[in-house]
PDB file of N, CA and C in Angstrom:
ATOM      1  N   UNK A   1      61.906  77.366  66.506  1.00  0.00           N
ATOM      2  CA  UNK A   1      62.978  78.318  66.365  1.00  0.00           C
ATOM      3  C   UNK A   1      63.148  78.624  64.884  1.00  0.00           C
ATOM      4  N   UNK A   2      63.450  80.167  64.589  1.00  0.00           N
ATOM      5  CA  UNK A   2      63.411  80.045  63.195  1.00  0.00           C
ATOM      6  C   UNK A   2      64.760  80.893  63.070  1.00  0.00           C
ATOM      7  N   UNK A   3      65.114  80.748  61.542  1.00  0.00           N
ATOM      8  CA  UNK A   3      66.554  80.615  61.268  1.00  0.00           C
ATOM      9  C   UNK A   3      66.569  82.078  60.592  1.00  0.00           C
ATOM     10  N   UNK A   4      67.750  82.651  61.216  1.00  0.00           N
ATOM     11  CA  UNK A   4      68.183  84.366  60.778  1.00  0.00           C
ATOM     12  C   UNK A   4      68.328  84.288  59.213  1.00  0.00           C
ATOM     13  N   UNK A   5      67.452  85.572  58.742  1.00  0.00           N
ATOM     14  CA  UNK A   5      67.886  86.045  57.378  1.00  0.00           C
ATOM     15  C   UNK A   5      68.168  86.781  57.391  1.00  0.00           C
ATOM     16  N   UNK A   6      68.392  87.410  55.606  1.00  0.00           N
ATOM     17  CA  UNK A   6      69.596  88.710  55.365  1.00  0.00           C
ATOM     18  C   UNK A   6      70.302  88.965  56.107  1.00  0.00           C
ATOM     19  N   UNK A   7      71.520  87.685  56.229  1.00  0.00           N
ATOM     20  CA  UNK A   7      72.836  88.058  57.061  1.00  0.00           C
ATOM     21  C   UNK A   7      73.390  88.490  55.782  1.00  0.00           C
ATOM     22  N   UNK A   8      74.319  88.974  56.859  1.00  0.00           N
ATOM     23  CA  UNK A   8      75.523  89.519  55.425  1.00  0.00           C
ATOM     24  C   UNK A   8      76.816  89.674  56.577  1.00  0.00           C
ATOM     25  N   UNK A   9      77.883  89.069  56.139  1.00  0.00           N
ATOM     26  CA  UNK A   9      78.881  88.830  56.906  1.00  0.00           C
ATOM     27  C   UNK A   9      80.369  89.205  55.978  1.00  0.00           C
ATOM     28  N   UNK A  10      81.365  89.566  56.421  1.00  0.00           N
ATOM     29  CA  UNK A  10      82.796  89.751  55.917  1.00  0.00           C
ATOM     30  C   UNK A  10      83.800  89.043  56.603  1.00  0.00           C
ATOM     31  N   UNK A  11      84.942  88.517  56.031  1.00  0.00           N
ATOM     32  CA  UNK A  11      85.733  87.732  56.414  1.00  0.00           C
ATOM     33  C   UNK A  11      86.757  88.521  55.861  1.00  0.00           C
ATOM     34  N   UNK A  12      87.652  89.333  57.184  1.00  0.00           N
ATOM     35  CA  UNK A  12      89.150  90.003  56.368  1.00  0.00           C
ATOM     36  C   UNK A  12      89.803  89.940  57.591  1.00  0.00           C
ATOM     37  N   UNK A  13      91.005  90.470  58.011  1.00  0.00           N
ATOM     38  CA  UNK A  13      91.713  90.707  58.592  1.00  0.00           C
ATOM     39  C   UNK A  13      91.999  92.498  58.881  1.00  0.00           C
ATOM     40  N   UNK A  14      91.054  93.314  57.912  1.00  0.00           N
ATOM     41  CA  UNK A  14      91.288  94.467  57.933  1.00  0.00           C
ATOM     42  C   UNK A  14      90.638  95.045  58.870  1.00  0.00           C
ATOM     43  N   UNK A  15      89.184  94.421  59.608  1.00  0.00           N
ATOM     44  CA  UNK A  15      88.297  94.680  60.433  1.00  0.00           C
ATOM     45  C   UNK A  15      88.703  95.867  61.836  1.00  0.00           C
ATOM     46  N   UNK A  16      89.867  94.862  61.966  1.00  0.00           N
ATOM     47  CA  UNK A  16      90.511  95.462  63.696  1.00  0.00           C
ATOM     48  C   UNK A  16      91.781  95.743  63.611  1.00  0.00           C
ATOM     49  N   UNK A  17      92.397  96.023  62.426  1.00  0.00           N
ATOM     50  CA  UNK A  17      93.681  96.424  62.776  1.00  0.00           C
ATOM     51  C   UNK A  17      93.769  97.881  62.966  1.00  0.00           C
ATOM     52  N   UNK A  18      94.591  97.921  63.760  1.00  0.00           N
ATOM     53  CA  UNK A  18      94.806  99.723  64.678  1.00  0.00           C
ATOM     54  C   UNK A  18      93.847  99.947  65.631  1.00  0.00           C
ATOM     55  N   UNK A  19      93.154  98.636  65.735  1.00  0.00           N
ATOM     56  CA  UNK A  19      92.037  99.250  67.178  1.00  0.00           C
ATOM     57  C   UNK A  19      92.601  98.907  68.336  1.00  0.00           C
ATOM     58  N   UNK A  20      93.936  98.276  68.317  1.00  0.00           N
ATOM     59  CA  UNK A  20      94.264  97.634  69.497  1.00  0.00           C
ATOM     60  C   UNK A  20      95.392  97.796  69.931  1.00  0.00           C
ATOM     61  N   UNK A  21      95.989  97.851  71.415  1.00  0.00           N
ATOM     62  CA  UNK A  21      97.299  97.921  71.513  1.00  0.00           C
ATOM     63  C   UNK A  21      97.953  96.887  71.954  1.00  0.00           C
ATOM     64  N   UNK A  22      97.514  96.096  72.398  1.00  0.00           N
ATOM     65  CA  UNK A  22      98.031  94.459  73.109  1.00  0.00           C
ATOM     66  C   UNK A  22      96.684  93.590  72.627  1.00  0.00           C
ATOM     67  N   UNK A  23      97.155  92.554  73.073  1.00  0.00           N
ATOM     68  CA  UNK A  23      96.194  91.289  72.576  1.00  0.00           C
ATOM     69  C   UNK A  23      96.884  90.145  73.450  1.00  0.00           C
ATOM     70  N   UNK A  24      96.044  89.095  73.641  1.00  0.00           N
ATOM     71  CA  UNK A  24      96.332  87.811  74.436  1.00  0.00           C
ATOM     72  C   UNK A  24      95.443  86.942  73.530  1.00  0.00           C
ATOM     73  N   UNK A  25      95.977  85.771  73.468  1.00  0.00           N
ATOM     74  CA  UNK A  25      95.450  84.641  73.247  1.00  0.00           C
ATOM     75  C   UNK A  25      95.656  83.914  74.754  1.00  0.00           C
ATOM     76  N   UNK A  26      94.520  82.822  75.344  1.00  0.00           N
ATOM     77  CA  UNK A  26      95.227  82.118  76.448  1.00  0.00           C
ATOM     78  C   UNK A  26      94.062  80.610  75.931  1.00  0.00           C
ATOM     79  N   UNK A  27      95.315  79.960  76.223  1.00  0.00           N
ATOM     80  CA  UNK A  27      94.572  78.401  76.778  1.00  0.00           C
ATOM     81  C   UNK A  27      94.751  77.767  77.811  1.00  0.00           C
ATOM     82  N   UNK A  28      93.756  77.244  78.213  1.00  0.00           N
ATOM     83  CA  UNK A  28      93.570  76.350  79.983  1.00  0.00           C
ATOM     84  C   UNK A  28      92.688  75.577  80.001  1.00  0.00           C
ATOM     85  N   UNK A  29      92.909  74.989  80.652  1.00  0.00           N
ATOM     86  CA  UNK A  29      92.406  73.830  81.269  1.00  0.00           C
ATOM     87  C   UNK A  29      91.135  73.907  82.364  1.00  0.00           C
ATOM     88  N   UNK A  30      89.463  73.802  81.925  1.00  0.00           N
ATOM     89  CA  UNK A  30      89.011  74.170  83.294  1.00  0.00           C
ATOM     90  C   UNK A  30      87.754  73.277  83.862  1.00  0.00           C
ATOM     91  N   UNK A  31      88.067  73.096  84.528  1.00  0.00           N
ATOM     92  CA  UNK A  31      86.644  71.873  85.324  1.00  0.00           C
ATOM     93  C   UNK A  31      85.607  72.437  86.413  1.00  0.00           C
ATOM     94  N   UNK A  32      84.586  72.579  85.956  1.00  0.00           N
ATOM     95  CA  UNK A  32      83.719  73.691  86.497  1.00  0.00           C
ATOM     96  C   UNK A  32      83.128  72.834  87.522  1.00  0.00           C
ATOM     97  N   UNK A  33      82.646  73.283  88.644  1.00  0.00           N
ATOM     98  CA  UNK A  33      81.677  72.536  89.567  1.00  0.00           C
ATOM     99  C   UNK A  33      80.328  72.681  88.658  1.00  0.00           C
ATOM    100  N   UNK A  34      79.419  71.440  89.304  1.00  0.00           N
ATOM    101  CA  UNK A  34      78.212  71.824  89.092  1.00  0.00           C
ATOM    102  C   UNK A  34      77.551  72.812  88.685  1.00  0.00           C
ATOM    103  N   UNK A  35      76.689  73.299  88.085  1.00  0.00           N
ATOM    104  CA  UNK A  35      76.033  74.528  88.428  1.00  0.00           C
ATOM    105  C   UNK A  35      74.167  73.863  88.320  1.00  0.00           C
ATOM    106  N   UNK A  36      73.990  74.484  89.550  1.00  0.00           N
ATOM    107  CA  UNK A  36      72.000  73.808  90.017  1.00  0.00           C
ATOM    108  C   UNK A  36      71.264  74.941  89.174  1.00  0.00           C
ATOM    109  N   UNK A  37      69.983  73.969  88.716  1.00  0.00           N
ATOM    110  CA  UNK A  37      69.267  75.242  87.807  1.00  0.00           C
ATOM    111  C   UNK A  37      69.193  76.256  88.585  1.00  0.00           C
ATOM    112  N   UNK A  38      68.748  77.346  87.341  1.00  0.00           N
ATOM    113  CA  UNK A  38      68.662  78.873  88.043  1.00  0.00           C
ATOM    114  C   UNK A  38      69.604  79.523  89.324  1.00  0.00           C
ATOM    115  N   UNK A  39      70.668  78.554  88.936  1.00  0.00           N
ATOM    116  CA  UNK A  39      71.763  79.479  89.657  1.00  0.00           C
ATOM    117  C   UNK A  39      72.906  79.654  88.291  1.00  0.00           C
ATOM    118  N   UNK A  40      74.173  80.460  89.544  1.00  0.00           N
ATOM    119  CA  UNK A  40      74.839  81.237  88.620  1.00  0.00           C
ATOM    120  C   UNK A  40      75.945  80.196  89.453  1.00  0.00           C
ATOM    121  N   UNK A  41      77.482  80.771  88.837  1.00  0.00           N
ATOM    122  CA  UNK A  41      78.407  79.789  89.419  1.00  0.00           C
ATOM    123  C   UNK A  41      80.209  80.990  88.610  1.00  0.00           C
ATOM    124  N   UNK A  42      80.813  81.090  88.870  1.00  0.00           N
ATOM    125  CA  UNK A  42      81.806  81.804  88.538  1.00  0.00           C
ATOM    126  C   UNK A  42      83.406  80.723  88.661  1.00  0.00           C
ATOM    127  N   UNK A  43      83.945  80.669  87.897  1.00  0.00           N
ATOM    128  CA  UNK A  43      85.784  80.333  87.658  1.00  0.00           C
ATOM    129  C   UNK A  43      86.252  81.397  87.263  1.00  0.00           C
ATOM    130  N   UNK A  44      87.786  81.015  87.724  1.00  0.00           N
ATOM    131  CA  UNK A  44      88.857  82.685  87.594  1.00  0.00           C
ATOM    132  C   UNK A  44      89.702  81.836  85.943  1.00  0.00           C
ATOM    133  N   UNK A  45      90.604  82.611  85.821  1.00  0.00           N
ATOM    134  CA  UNK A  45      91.919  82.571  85.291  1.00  0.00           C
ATOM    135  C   UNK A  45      92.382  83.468  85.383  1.00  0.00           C
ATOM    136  N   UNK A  46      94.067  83.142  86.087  1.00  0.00           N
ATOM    137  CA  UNK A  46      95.306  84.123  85.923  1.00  0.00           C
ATOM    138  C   UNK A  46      95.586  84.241  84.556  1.00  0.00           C
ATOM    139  N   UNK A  47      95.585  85.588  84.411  1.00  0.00           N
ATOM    140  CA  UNK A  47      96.510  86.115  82.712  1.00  0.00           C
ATOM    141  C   UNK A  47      96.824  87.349  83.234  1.00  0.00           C
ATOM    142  N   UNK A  48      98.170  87.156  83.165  1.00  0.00           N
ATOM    143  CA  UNK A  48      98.955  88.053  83.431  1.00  0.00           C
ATOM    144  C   UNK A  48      99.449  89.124  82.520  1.00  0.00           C
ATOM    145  N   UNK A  49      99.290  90.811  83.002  1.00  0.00           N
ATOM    146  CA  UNK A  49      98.864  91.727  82.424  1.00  0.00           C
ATOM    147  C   UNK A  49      97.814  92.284  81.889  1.00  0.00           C
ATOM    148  N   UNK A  50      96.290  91.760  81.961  1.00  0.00           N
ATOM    149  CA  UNK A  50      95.251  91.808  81.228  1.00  0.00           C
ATOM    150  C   UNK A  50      94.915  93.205  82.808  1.00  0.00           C
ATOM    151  N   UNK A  51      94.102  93.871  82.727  1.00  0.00           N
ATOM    152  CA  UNK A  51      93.793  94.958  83.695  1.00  0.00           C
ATOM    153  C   UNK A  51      91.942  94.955  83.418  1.00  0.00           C
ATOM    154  N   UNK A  52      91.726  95.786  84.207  1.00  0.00           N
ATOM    155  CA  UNK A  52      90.333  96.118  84.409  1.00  0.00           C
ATOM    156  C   UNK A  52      90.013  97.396  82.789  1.00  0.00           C
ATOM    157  N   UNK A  53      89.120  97.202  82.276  1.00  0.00           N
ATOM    158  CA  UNK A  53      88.853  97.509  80.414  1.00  0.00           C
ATOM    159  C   UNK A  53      89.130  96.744  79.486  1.00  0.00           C
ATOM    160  N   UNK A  54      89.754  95.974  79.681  1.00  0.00           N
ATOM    161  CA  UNK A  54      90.282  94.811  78.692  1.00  0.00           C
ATOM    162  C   UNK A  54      89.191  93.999  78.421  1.00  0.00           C
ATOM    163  N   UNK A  55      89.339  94.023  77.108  1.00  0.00           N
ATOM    164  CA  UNK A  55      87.823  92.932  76.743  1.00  0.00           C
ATOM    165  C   UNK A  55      88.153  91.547  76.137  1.00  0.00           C
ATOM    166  N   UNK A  56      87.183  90.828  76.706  1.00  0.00           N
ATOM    167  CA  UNK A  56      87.547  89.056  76.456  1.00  0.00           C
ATOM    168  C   UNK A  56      86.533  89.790  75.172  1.00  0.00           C
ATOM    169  N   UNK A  57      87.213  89.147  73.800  1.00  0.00           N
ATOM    170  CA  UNK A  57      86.202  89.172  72.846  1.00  0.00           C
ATOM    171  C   UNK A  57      85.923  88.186  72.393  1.00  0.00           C
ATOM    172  N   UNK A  58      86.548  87.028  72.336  1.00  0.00           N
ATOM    173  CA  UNK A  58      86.009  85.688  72.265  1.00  0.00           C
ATOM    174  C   UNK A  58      86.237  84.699  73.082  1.00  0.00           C
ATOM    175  N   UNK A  59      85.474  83.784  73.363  1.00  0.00           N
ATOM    176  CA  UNK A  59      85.503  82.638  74.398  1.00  0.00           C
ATOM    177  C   UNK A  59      85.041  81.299  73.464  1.00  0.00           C
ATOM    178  N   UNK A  60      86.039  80.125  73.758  1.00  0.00           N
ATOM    179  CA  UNK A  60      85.483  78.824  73.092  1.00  0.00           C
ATOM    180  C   UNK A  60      85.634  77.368  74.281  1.00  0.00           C
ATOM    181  N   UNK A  61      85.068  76.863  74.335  1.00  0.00           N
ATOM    182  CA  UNK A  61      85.105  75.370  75.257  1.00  0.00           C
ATOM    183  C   UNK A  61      85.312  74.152  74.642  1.00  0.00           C
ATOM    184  N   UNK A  62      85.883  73.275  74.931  1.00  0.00           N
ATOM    185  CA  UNK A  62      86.180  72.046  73.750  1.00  0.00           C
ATOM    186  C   UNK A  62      84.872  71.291  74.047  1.00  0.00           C
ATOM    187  N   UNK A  63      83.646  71.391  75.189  1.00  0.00           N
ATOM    188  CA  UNK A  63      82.641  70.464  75.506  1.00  0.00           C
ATOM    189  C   UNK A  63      81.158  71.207  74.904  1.00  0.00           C
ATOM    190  N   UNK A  64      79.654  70.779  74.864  1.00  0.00           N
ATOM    191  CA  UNK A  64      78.562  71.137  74.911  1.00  0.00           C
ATOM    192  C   UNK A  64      78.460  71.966  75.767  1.00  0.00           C
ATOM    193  N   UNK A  65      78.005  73.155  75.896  1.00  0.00           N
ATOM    194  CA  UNK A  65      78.013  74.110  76.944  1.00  0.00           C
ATOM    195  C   UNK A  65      76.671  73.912  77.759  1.00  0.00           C
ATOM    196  N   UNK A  66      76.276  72.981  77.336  1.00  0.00           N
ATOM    197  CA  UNK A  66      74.338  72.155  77.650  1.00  0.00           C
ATOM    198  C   UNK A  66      73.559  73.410  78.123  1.00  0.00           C
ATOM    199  N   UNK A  67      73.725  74.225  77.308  1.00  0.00           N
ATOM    200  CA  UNK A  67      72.452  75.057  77.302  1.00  0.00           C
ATOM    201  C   UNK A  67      72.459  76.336  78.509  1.00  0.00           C
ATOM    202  N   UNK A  68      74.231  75.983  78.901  1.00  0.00           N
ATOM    203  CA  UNK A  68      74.560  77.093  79.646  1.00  0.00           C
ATOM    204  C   UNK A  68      74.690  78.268  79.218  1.00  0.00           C
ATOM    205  N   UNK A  69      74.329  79.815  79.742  1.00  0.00           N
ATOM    206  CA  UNK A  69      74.833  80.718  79.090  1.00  0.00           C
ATOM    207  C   UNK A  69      76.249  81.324  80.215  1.00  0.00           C
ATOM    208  N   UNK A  70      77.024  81.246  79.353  1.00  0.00           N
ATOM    209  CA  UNK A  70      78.765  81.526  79.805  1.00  0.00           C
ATOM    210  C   UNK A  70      78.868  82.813  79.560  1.00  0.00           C
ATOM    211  N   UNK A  71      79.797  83.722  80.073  1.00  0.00           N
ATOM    212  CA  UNK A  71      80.676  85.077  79.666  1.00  0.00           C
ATOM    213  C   UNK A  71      82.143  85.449  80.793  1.00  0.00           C
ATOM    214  N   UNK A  72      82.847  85.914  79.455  1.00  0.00           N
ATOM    215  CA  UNK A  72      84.273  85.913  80.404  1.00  0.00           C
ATOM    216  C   UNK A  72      84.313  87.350  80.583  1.00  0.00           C
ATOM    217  N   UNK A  73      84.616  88.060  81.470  1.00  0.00           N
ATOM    218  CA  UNK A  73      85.367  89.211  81.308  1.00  0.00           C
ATOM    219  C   UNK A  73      86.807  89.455  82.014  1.00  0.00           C
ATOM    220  N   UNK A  74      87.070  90.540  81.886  1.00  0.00           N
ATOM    221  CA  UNK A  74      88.380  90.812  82.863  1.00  0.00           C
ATOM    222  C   UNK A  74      87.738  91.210  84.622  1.00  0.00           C
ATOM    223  N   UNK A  75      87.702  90.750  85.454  1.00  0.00           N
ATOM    224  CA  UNK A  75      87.646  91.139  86.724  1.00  0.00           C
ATOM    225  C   UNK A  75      88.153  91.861  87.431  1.00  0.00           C
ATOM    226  N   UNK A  76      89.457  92.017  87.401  1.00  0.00           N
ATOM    227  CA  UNK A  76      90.417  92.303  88.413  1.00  0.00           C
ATOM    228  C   UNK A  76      91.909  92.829  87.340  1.00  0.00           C
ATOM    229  N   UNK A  77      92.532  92.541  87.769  1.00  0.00           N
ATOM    230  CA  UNK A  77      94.041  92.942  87.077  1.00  0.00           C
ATOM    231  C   UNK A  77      95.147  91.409  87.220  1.00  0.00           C
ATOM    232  N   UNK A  78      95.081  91.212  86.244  1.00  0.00           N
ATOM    233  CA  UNK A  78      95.874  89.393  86.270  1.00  0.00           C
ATOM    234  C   UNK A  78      94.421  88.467  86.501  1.00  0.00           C
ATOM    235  N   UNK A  79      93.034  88.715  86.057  1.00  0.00           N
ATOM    236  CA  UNK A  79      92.315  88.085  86.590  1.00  0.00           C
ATOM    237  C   UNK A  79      90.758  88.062  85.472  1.00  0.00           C
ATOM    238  N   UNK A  80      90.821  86.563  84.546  1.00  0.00           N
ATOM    239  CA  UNK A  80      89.703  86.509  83.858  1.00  0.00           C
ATOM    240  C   UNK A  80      88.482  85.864  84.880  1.00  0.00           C
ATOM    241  N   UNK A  81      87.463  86.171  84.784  1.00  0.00           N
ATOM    242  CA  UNK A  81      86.102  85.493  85.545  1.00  0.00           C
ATOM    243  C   UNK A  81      85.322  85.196  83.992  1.00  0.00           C
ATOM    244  N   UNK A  82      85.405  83.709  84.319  1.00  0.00           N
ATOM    245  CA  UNK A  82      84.174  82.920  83.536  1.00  0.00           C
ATOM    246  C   UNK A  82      83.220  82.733  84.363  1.00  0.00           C
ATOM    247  N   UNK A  83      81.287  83.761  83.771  1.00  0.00           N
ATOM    248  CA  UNK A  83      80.558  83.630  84.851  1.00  0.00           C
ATOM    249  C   UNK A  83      79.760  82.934  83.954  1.00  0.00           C
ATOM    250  N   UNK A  84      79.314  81.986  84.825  1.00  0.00           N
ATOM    251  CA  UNK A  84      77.848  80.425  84.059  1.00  0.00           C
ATOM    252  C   UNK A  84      76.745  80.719  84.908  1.00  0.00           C
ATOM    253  N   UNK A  85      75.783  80.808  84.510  1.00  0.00           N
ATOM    254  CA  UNK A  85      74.112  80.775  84.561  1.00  0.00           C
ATOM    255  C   UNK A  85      73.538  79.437  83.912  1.00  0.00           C
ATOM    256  N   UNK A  86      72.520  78.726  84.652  1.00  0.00           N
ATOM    257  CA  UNK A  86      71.587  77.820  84.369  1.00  0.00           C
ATOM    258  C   UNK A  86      70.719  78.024  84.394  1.00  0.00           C
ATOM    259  N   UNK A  87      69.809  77.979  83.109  1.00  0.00           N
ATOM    260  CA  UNK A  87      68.567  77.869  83.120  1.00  0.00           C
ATOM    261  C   UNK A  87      67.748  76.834  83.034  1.00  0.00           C
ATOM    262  N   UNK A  88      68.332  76.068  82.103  1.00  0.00           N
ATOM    263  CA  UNK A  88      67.940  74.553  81.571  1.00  0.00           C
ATOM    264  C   UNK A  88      66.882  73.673  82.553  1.00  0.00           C
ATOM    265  N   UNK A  89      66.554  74.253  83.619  1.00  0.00           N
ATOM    266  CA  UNK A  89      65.580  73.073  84.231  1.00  0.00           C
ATOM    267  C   UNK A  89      66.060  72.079  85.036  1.00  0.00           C
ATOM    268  N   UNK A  90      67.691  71.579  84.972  1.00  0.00           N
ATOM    269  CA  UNK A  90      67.818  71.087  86.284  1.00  0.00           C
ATOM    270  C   UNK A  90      69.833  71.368  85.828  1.00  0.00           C
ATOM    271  N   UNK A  91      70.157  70.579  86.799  1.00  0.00           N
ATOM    272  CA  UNK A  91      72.057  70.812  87.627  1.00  0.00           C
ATOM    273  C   UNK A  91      72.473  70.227  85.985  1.00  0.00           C
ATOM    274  N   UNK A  92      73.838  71.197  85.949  1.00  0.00           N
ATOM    275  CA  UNK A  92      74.560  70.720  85.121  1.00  0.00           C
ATOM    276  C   UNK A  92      76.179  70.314  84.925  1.00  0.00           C
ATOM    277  N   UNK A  93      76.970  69.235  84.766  1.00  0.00           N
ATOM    278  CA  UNK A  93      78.164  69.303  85.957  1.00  0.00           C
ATOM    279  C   UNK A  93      78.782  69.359  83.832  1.00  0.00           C
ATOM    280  N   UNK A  94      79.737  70.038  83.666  1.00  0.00           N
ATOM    281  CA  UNK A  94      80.682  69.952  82.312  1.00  0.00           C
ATOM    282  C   UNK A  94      81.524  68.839  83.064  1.00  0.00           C
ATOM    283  N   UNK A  95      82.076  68.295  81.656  1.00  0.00           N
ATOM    284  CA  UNK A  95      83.340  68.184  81.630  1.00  0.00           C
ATOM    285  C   UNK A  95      84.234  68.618  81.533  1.00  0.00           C
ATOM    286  N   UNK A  96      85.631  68.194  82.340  1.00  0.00           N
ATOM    287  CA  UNK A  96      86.860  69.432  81.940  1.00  0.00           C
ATOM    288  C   UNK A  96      87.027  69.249  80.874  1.00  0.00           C
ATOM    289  N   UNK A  97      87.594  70.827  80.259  1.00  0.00           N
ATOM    290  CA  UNK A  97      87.430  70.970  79.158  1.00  0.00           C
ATOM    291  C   UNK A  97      88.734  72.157  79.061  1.00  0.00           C
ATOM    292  N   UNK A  98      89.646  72.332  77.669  1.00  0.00           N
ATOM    293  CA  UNK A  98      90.135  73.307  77.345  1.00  0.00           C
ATOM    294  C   UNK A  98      89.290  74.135  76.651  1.00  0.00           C
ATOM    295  N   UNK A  99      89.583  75.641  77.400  1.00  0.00           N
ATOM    296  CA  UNK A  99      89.221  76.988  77.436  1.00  0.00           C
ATOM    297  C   UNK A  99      90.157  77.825  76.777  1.00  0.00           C
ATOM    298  N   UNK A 100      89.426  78.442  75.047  1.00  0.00           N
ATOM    299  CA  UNK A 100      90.241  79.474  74.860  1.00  0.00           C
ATOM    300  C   UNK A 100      89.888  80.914  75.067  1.00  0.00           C
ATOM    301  N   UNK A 101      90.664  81.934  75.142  1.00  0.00           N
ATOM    302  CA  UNK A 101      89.731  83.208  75.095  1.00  0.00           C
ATOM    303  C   UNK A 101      91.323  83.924  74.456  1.00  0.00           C
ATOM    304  N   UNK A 102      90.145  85.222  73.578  1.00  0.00           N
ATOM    305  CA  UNK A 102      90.949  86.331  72.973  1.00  0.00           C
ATOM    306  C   UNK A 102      90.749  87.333  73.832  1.00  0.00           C
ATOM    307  N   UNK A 103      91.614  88.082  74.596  1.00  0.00           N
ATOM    308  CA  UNK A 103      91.601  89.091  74.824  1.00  0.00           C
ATOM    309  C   UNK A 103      92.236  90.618  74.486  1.00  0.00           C
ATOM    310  N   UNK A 104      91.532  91.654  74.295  1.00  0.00           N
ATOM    311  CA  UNK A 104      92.511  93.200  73.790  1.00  0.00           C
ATOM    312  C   UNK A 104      91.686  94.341  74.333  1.00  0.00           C
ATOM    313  N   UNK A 105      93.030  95.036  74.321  1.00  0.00           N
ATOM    314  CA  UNK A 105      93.205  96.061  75.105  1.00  0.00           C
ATOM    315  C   UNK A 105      92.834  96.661  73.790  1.00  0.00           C
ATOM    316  N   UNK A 106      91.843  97.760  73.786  1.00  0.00           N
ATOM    317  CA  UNK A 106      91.858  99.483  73.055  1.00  0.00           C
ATOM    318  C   UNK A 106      92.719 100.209  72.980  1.00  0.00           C
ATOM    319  N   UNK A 107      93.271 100.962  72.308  1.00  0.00           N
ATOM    320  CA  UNK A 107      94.009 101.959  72.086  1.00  0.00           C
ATOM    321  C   UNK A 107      93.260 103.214  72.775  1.00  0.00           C
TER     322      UNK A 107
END
């Protein structure tokens, strides 16, 4: 594996302001079943007010995600879906773990 060059990165607060009209922070608590290689596996969270366009823009887990690839979006209306895929070669069970995610609405 080889390591990214000519990054170039900024650190401000000026990035996203006025792109947004609401915002959520949420934390929870979540204990995933299993997931068997080369399958997929889905958890919800209620957050209330989030609607269908709303974008999870960041997601964090307090555990090793062992090589899972994770993504949250909005599903439904009051309704985040964390969907997990395995590739890794065999079953992978997490530990529960606190789950944060940012979510915002566009203007």
């Amino acid at each position: 594996m080889a390591a990214a060059t000519a990054v170039v990165s900024s650190r401000d607060n000026d990035s996203f302001r006025g792109l947004f009209n609401d915002t959520w922070t949420v934390t929870c608590t979540l204990n995933s079943a299993s997931v068997a290689d080369q399958a997929a596996a889905t958890d919800t969270a209620t957050v209330s007010g989030v609607a269908l366009g709303d974008m999870v823009i960041g997601m964090s887990a307090g555990v090793s995600e062992a090589g899972l690839v994770r993504r949250a979006y909005v599903s439904a209306a009051d309704t985040v879906t964390i969907a997990t895929t395995n590739t890794t070669g065999g079953a992978v069970d997490l530990a529960s773990t606190t789950v944060k995610f940012v979510i915002a609405r566009m203007l």
